[in-house]
Structures are given as structure tokens and as C-alpha cells.
N, C-alpha and C. Protein backbone atom coordinates (compact mmCIF):
# COMPACT_ATOMS: atom_id res chain seq x y z
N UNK A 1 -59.56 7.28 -23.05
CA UNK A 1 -59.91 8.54 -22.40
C UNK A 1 -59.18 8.64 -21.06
N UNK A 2 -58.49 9.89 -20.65
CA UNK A 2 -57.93 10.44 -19.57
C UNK A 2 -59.21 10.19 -18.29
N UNK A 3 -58.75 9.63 -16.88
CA UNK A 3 -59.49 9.10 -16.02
C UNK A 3 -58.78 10.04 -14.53
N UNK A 4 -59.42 11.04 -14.29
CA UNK A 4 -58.85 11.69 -12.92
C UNK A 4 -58.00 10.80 -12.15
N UNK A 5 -58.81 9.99 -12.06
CA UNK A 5 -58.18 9.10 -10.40
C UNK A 5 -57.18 7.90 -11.15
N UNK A 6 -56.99 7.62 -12.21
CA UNK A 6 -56.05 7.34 -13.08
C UNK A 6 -54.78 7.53 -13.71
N UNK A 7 -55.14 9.19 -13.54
CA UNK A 7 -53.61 10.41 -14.13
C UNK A 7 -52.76 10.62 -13.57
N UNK A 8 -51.63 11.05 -13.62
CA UNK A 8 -50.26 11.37 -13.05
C UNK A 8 -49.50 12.45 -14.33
N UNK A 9 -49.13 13.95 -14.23
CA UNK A 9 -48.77 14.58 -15.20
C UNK A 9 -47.36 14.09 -14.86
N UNK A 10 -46.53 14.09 -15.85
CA UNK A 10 -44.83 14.76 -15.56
C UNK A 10 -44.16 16.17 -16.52
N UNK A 11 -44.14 16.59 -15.44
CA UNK A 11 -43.35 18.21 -16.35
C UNK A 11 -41.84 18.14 -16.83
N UNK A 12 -41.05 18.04 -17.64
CA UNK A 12 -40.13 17.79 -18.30
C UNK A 12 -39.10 18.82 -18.77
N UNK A 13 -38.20 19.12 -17.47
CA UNK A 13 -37.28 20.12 -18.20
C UNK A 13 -37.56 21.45 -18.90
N UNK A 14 -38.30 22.31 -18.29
CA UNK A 14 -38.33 23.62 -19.07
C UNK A 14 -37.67 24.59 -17.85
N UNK A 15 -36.56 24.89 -18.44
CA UNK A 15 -35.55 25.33 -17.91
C UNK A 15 -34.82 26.31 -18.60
N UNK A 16 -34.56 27.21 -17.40
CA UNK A 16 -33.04 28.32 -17.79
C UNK A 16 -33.27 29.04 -19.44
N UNK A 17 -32.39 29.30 -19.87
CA UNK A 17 -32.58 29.71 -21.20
C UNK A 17 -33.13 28.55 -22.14
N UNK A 18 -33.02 27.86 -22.06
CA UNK A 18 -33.54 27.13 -23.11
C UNK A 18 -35.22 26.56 -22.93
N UNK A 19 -35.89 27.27 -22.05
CA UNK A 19 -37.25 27.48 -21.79
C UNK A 19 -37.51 28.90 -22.70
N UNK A 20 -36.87 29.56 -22.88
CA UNK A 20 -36.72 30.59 -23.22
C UNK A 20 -36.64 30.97 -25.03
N UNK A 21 -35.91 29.95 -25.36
CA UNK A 21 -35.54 29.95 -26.80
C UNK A 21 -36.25 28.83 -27.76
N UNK A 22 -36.98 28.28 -26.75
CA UNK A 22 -37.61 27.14 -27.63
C UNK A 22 -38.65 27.67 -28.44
N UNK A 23 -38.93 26.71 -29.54
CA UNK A 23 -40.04 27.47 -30.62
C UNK A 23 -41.37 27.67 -29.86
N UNK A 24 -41.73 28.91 -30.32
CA UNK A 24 -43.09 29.59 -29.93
C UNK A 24 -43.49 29.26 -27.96
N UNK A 25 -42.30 29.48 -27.72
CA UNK A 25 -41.63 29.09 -25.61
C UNK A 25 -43.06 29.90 -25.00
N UNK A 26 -43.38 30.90 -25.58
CA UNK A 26 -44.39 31.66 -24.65
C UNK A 26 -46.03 31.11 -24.66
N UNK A 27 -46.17 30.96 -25.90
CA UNK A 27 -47.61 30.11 -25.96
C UNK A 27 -47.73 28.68 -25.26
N UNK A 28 -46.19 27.89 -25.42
CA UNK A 28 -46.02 26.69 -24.67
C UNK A 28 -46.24 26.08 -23.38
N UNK A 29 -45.51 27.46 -22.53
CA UNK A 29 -45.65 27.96 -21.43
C UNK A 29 -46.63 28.13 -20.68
N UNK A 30 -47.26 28.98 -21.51
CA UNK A 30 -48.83 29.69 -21.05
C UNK A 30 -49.68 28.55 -21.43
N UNK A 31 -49.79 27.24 -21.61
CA UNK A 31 -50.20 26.33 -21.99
C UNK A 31 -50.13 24.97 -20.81
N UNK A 32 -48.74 25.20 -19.97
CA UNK A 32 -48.20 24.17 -18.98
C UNK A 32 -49.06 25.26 -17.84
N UNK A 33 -48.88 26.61 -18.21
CA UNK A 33 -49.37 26.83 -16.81
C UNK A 33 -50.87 26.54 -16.70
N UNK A 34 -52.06 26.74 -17.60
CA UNK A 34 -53.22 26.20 -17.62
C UNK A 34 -53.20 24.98 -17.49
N UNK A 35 -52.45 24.07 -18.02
CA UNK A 35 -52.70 22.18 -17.55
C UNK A 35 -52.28 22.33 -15.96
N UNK A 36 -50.89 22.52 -15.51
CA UNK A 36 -50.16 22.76 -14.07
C UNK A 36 -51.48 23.02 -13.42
N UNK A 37 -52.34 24.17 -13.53
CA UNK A 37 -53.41 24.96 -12.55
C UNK A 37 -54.30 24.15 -12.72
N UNK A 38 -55.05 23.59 -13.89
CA UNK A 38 -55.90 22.44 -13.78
C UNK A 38 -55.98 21.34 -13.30
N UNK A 39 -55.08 20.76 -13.36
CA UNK A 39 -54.83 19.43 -12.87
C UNK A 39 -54.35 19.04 -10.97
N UNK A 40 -53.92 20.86 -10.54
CA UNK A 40 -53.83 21.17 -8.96
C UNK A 40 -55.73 20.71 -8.47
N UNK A 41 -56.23 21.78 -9.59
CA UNK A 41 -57.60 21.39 -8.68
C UNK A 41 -58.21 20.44 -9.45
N UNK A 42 -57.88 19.66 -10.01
CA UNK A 42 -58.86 17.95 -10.25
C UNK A 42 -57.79 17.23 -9.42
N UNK A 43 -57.10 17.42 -8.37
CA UNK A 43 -56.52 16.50 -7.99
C UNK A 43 -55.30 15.21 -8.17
N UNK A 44 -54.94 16.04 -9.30
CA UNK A 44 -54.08 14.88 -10.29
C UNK A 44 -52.45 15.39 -10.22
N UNK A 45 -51.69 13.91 -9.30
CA UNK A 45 -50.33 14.15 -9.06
C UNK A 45 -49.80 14.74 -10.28
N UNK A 46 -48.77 15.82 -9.91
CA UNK A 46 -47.57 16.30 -10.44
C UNK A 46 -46.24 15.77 -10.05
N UNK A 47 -45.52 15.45 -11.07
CA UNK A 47 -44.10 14.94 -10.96
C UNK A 47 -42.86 15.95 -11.72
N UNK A 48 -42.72 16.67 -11.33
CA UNK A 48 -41.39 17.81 -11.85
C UNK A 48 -40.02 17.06 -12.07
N UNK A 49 -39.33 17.22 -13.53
CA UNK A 49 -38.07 16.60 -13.54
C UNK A 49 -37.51 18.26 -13.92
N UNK A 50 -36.02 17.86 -13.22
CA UNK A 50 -34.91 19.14 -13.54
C UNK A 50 -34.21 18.56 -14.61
N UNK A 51 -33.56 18.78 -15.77
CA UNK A 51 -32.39 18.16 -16.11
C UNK A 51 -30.99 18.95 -16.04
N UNK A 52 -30.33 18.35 -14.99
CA UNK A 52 -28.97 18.97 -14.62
C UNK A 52 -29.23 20.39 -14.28
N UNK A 53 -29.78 20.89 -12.73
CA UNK A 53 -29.78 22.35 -13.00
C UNK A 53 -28.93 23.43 -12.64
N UNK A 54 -28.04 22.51 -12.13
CA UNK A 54 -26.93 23.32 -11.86
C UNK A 54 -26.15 23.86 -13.04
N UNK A 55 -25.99 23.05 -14.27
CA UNK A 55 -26.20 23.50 -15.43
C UNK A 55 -26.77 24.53 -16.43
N UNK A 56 -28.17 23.89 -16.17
CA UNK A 56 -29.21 24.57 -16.92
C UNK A 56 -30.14 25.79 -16.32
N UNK A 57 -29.73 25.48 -15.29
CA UNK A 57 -30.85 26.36 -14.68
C UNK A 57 -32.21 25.63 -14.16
N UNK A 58 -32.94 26.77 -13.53
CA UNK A 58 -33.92 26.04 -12.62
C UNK A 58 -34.94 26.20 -13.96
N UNK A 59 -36.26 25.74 -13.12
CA UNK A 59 -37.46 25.61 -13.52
C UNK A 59 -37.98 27.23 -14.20
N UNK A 60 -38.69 27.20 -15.36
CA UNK A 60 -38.77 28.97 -15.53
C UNK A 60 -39.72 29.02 -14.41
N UNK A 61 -39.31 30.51 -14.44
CA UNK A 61 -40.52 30.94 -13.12
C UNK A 61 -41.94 31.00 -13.59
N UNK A 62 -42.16 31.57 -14.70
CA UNK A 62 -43.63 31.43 -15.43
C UNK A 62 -44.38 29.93 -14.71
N UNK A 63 -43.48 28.54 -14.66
CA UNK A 63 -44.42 27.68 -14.42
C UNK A 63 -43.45 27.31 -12.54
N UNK A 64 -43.12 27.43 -12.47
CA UNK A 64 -42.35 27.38 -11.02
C UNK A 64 -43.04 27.78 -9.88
N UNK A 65 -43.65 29.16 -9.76
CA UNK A 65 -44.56 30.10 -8.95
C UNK A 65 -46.22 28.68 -9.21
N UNK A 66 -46.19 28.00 -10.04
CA UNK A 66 -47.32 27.17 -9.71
C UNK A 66 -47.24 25.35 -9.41
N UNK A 67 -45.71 25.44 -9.46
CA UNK A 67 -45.61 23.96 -8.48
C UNK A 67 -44.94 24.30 -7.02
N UNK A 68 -45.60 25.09 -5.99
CA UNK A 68 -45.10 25.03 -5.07
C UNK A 68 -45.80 23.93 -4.21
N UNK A 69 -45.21 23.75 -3.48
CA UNK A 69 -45.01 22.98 -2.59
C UNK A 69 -44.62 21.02 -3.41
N UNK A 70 -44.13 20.84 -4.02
CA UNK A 70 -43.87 19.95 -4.92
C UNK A 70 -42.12 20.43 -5.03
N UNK A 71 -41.54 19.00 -5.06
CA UNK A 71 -40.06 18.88 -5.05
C UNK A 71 -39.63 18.37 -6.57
N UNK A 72 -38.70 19.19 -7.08
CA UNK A 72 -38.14 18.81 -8.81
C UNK A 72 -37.55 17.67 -8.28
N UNK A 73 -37.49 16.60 -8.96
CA UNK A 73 -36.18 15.67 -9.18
C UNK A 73 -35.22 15.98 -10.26
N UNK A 74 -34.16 15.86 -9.80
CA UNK A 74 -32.84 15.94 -10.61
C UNK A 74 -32.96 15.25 -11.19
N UNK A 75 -32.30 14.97 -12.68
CA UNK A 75 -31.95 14.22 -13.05
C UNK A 75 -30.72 14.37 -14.04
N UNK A 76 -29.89 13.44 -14.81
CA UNK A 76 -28.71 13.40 -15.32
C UNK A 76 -28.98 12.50 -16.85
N UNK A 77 -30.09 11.73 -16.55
CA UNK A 77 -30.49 10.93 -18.22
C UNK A 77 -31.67 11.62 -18.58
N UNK A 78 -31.41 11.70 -19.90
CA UNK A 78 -32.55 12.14 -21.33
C UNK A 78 -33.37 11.58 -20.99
N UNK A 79 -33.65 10.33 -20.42
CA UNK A 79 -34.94 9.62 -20.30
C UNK A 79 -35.19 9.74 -18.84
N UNK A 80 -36.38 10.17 -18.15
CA UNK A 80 -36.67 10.36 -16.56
C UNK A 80 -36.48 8.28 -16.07
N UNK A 81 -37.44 8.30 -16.93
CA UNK A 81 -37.10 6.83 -16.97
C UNK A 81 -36.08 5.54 -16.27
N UNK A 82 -34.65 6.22 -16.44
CA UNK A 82 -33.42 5.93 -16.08
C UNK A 82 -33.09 6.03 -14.33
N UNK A 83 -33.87 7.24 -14.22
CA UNK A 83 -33.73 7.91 -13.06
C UNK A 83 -34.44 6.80 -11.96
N UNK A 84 -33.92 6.50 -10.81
CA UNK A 84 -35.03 5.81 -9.87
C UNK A 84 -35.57 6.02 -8.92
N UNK A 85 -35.07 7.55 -8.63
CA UNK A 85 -36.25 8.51 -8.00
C UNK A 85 -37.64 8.62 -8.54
N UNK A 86 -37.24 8.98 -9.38
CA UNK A 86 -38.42 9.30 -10.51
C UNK A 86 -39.58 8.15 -10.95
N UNK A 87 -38.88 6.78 -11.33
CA UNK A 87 -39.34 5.42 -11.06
C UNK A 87 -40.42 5.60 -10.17
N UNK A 88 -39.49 5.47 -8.81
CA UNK A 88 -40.19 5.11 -7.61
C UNK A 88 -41.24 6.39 -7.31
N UNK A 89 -41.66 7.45 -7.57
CA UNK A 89 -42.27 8.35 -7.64
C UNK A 89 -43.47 8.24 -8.43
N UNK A 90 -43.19 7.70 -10.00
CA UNK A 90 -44.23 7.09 -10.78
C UNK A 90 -44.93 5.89 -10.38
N UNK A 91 -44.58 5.14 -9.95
CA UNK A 91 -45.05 3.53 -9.18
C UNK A 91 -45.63 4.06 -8.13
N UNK A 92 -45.62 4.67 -7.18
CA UNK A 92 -45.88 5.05 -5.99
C UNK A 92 -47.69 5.78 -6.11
N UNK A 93 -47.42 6.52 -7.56
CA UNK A 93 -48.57 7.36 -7.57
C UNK A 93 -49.80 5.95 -7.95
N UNK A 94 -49.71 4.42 -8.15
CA UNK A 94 -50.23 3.74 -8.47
C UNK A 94 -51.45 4.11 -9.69
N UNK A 95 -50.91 4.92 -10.88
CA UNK A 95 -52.14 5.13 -11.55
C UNK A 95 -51.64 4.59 -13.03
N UNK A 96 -51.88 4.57 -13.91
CA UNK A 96 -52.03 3.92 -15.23
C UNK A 96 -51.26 5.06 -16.73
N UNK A 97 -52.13 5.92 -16.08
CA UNK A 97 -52.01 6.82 -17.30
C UNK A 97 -51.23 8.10 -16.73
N UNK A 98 -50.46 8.75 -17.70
CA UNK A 98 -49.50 9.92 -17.77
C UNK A 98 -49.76 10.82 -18.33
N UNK A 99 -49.61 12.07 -18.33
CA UNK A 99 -49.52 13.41 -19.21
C UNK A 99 -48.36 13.90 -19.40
N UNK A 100 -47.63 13.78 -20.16
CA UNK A 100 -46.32 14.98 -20.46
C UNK A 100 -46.07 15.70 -21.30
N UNK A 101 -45.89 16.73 -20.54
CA UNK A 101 -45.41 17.80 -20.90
C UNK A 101 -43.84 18.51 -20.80
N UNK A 102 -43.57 19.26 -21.66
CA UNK A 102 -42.09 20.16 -21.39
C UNK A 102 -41.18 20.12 -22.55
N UNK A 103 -40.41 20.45 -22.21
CA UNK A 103 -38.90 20.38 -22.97
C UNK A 103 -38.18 19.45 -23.51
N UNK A 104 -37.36 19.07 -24.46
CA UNK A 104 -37.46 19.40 -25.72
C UNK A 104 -38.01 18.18 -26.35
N UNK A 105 -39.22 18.00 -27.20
CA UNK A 105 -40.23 17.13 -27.53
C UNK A 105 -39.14 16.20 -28.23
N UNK A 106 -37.96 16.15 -28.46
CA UNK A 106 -37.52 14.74 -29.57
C UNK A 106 -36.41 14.50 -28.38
N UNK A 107 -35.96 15.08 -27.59
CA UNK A 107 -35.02 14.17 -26.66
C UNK A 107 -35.56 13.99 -25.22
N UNK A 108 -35.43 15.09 -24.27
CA UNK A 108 -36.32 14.67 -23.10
C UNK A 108 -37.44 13.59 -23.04
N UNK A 109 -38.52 14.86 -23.66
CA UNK A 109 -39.98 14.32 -23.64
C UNK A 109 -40.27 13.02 -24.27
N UNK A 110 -39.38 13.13 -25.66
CA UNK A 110 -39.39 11.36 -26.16
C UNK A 110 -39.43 10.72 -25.62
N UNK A 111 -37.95 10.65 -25.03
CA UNK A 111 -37.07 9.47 -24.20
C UNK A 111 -38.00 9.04 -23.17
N UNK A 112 -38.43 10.08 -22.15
CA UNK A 112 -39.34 9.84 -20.98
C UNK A 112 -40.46 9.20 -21.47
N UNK A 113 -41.50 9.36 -22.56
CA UNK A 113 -42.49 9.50 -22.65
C UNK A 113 -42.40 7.70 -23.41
N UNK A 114 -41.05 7.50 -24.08
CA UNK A 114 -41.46 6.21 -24.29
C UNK A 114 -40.97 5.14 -23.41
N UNK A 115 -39.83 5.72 -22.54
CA UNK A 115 -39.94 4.89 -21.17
C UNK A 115 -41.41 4.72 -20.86
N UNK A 116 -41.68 5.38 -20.39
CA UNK A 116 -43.19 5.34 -19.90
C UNK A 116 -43.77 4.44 -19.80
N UNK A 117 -44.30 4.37 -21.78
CA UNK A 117 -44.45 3.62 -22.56
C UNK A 117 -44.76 2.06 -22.48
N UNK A 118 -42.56 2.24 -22.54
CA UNK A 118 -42.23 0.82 -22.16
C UNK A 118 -42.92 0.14 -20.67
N UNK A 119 -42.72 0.83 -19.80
CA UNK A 119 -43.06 0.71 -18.36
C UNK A 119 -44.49 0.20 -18.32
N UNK A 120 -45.23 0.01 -19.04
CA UNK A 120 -46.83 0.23 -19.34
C UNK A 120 -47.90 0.70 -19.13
N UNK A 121 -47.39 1.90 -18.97
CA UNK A 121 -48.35 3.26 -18.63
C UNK A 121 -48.94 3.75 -20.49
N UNK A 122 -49.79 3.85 -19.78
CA UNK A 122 -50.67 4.86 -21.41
C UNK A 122 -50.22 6.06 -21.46
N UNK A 123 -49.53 6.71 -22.59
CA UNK A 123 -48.95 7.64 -22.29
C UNK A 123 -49.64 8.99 -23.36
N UNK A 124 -49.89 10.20 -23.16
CA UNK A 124 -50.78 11.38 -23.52
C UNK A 124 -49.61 12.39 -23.34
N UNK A 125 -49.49 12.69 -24.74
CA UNK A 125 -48.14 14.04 -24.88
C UNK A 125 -49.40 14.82 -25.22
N UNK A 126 -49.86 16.47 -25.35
CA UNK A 126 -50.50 17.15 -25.54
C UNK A 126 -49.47 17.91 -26.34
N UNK A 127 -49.65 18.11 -27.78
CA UNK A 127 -48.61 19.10 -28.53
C UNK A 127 -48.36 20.35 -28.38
N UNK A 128 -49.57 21.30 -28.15
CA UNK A 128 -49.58 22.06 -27.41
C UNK A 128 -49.12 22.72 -26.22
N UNK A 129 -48.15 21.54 -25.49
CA UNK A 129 -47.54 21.38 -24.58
C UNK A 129 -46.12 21.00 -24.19
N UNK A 130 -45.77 21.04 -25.42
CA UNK A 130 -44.38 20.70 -25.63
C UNK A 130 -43.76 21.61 -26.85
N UNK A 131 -42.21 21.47 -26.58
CA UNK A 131 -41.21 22.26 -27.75
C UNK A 131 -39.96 22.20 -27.69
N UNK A 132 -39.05 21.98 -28.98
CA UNK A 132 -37.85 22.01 -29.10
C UNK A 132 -37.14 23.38 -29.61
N UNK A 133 -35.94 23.14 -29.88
CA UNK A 133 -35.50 24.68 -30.33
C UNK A 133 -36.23 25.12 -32.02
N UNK A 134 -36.36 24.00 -32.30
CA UNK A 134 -36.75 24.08 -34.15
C UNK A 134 -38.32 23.82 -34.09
N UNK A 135 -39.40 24.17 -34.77
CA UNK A 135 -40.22 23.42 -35.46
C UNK A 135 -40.22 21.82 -35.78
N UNK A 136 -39.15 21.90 -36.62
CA UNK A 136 -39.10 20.45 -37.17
C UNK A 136 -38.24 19.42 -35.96
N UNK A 137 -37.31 19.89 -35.44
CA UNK A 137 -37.49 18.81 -33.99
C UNK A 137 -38.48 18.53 -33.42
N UNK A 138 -39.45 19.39 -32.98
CA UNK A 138 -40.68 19.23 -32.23
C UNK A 138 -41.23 17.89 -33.22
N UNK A 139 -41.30 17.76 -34.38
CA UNK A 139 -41.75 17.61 -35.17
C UNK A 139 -41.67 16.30 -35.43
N UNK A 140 -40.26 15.75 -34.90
CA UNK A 140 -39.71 14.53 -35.42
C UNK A 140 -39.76 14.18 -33.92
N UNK A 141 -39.83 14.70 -32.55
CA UNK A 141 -40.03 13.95 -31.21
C UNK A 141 -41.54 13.63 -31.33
N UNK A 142 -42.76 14.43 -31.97
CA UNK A 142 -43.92 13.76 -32.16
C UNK A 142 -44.66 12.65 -32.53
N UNK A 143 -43.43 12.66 -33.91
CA UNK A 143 -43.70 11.21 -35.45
C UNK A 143 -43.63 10.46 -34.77
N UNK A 144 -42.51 10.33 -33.92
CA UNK A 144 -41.87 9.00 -33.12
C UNK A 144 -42.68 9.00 -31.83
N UNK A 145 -43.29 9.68 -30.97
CA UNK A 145 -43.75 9.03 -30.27
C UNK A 145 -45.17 8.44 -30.80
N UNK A 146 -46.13 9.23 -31.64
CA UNK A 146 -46.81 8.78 -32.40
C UNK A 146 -46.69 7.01 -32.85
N UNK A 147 -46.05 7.39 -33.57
CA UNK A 147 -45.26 5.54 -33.77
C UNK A 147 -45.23 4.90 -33.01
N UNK A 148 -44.70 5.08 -31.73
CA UNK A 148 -44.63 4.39 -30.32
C UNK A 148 -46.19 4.07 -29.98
N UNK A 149 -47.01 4.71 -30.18
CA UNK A 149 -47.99 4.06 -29.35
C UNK A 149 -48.16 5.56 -28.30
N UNK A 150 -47.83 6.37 -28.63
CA UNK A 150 -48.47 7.52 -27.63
C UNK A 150 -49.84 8.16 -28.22
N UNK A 151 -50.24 8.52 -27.23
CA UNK A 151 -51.40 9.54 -27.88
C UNK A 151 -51.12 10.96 -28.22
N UNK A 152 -51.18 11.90 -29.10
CA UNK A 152 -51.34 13.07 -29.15
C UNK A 152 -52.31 13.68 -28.65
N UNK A 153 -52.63 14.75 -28.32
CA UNK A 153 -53.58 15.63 -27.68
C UNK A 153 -53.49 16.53 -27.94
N UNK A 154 -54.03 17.70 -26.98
CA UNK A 154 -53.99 19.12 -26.36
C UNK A 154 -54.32 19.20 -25.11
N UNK A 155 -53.94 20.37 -24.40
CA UNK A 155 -54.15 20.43 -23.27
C UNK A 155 -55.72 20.69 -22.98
N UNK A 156 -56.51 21.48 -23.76
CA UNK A 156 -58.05 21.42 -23.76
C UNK A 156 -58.57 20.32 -23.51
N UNK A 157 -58.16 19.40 -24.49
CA UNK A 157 -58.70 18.24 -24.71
C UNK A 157 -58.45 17.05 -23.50
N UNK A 158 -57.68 17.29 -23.07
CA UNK A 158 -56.62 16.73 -21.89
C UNK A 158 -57.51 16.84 -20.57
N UNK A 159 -57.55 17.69 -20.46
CA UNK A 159 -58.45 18.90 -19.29
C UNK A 159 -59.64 18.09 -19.15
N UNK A 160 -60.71 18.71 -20.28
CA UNK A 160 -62.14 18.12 -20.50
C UNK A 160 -62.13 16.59 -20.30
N UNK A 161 -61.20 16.16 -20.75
CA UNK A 161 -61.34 14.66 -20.44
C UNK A 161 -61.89 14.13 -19.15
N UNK A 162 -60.12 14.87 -18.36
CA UNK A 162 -60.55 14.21 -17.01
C UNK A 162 -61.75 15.09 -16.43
N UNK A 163 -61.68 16.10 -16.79
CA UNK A 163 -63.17 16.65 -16.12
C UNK A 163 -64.00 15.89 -16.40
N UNK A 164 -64.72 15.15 -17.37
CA UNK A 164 -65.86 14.12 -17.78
C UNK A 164 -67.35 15.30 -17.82
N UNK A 165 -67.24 15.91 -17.04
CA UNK A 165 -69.04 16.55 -17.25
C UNK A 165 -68.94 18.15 -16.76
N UNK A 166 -69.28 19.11 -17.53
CA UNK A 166 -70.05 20.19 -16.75
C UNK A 166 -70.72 20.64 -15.58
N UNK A 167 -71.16 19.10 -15.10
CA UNK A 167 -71.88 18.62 -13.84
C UNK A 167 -70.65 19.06 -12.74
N UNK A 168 -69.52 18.98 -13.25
CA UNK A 168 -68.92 18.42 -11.92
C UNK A 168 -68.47 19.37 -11.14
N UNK A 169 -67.87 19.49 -9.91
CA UNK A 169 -67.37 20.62 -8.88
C UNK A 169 -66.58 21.19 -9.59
N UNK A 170 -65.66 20.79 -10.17
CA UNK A 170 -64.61 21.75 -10.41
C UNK A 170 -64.79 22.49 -11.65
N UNK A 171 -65.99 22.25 -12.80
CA UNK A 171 -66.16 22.63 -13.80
C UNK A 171 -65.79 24.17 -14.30
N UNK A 172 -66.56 24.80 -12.97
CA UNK A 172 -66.36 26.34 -13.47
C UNK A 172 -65.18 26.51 -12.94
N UNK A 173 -64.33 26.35 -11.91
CA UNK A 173 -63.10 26.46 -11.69
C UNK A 173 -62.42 26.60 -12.73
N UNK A 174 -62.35 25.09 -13.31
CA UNK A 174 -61.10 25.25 -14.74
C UNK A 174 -61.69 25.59 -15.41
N UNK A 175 -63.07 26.13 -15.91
CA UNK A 175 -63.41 26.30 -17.53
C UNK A 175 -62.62 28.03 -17.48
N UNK A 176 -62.21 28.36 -16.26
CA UNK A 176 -61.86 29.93 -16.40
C UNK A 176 -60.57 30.23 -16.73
N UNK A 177 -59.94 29.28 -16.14
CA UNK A 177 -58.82 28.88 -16.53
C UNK A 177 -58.19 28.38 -18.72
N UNK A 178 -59.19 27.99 -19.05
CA UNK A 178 -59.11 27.85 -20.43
C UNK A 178 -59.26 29.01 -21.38
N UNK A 179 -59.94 30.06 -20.44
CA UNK A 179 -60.84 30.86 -21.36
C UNK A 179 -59.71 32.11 -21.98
């Protein structure tokens, strides 16, 4: 189970047009921005990767307008992993467990998510929360992290977790946010 004071999300490349063209991009989207807004108010670090954006383009604005004040890291490898900004950013947040989300579920999000992995973080992809250009890519970055030892989810499910109770402060906050 997902543990507030435990979590650390990473957002993964949803960028430029190809935020744009990925399968079913708008439900995806509208999906990062409910985890993004939830996880601001339970308190749970955000880590933004760019890949190449001078390239690709920035962050879409759909989820951009809700990581402000938070700095993207660049990066240049498929795997954030590689990166040692990013490293040192994950180590730093001293917590255990990960959420990722973003772009494109069989190369980015893989790669990162089984660095992770490797790194020995517990790692929580929410499907709901990720996408490639195809169906069946999405499809085959899942199998495999599956295989790896990741967890599948949703972002609901994700959410409620770390919330733990109805009881708690922030309950009605995010339950409005889901609705």
C-alpha cells in the first residue's frame, strides 16, 4: 500500500505534440492532472522529467499550469534513471516508494520505472496514467513492467491509498477532485 510520507510521484515526458497524439492523450491527461492536484495537497514530492525539449517541446500546458513552482529536469536518456540530476533528486526525497506517470508507457516510463525498480524503490505505474502512440505499445510497456515487479494501479486507487481514511484533512479536498 501507497504511504504519504513514503511517496515521491515522477511525471515523465508528456510533451509537445506527442502529448498530443498519444492514444486516448485527453483522458490521460485529465487523469495526471487529478493525481498532479492530489498529491500537491497530501503533500507528496513531485519530480518533472523533460525529454530533450528543445526538441520536443515543453511540458503540455493542460498539466504545466499545475506544476508551478517545481523545476523540469532535462534529460537526454529513455531512462530518468541515467540522468544524475534526477538520481540525486530521487535520493534526496529519502522515501521508498514512487508513482509514475507520463509518456510513452514502453520506452520512457518503462525504462524509468524499472530503473527505479532496480534502484530499490517500490515502484506504482497507474495505467490510467500513462500512454504511447498505439494501444498495443502501451500495452507491451505494461506486460513488462508487470513482469518486473511493478505494481499496476489507477490513479483513484493511488489517491485513496495514500489518503488512508475519510477521517482525514484533506479528504474532502481531493474527493472533489475525483468526482
Amino acid at each position: 500500500m501507497l504511504n504519504k510520507h513514503q511517496t515521491m510521484f515522477v511525471l515523465v515526458d508528456v510533451q509537445g505534440r506527442l502529448a498530443e497524439i498519444v492514444h486516448e492523450s485527453s483522458w490521460m491527461q485529465e487523469n495526471l492532472v487529478k493525481l498532479v492536484r492530489a498529491l500537491k495537497i497530501l503533500d507528496v514530492p513531485i519530480i518533472w522529467l523533460e525529454q530533450y525539449p528543445e526538441g520536443l517541446g515543453p511540458t503540455s500546458p493542460t498539466l504545466a499550469v499545475h506544476l508551478k513552482g517545481i523545476e523540469p529536469i532535462k534529460k537526454m536518456t529513455f531512462n530518468g534513471c541515467y540522468n544524475p540530476e534526477f538520481t540525486k533528486k530521487t535520493e534526496g526525497q529519502r522515501r521508498q516508494q514512487v508513482i509514475v506517470g507520463g509518456i510513452e508507457a514502453h520506452v520512457c516510463v518503462c525504462q524509468t520505472s524499472l530503473g527505479l525498480k532496480n534502484a530499490g524503490y517500490e515502484v506504482h505505474v497507474p495505467t490510467d496514467a500513462v500512454s504511447s502512440r498505439t494501444p498495443e505499445n502501451k500495452n507491451i510497456g505494461l506486460e513488462r513492467m508487470k513482469n518486473a515487479g511493478i505494481i499496476l494501479t489507477g490513479v483513484e486507487t493511488a489517491v485513496f491509498e495514500l489518503l488512508e481514511t475519510a477521517e482525514s484533512r484533506e479528504f474532502k479536498e481531493v474527493i472533489q477532485l475525483l468526482k
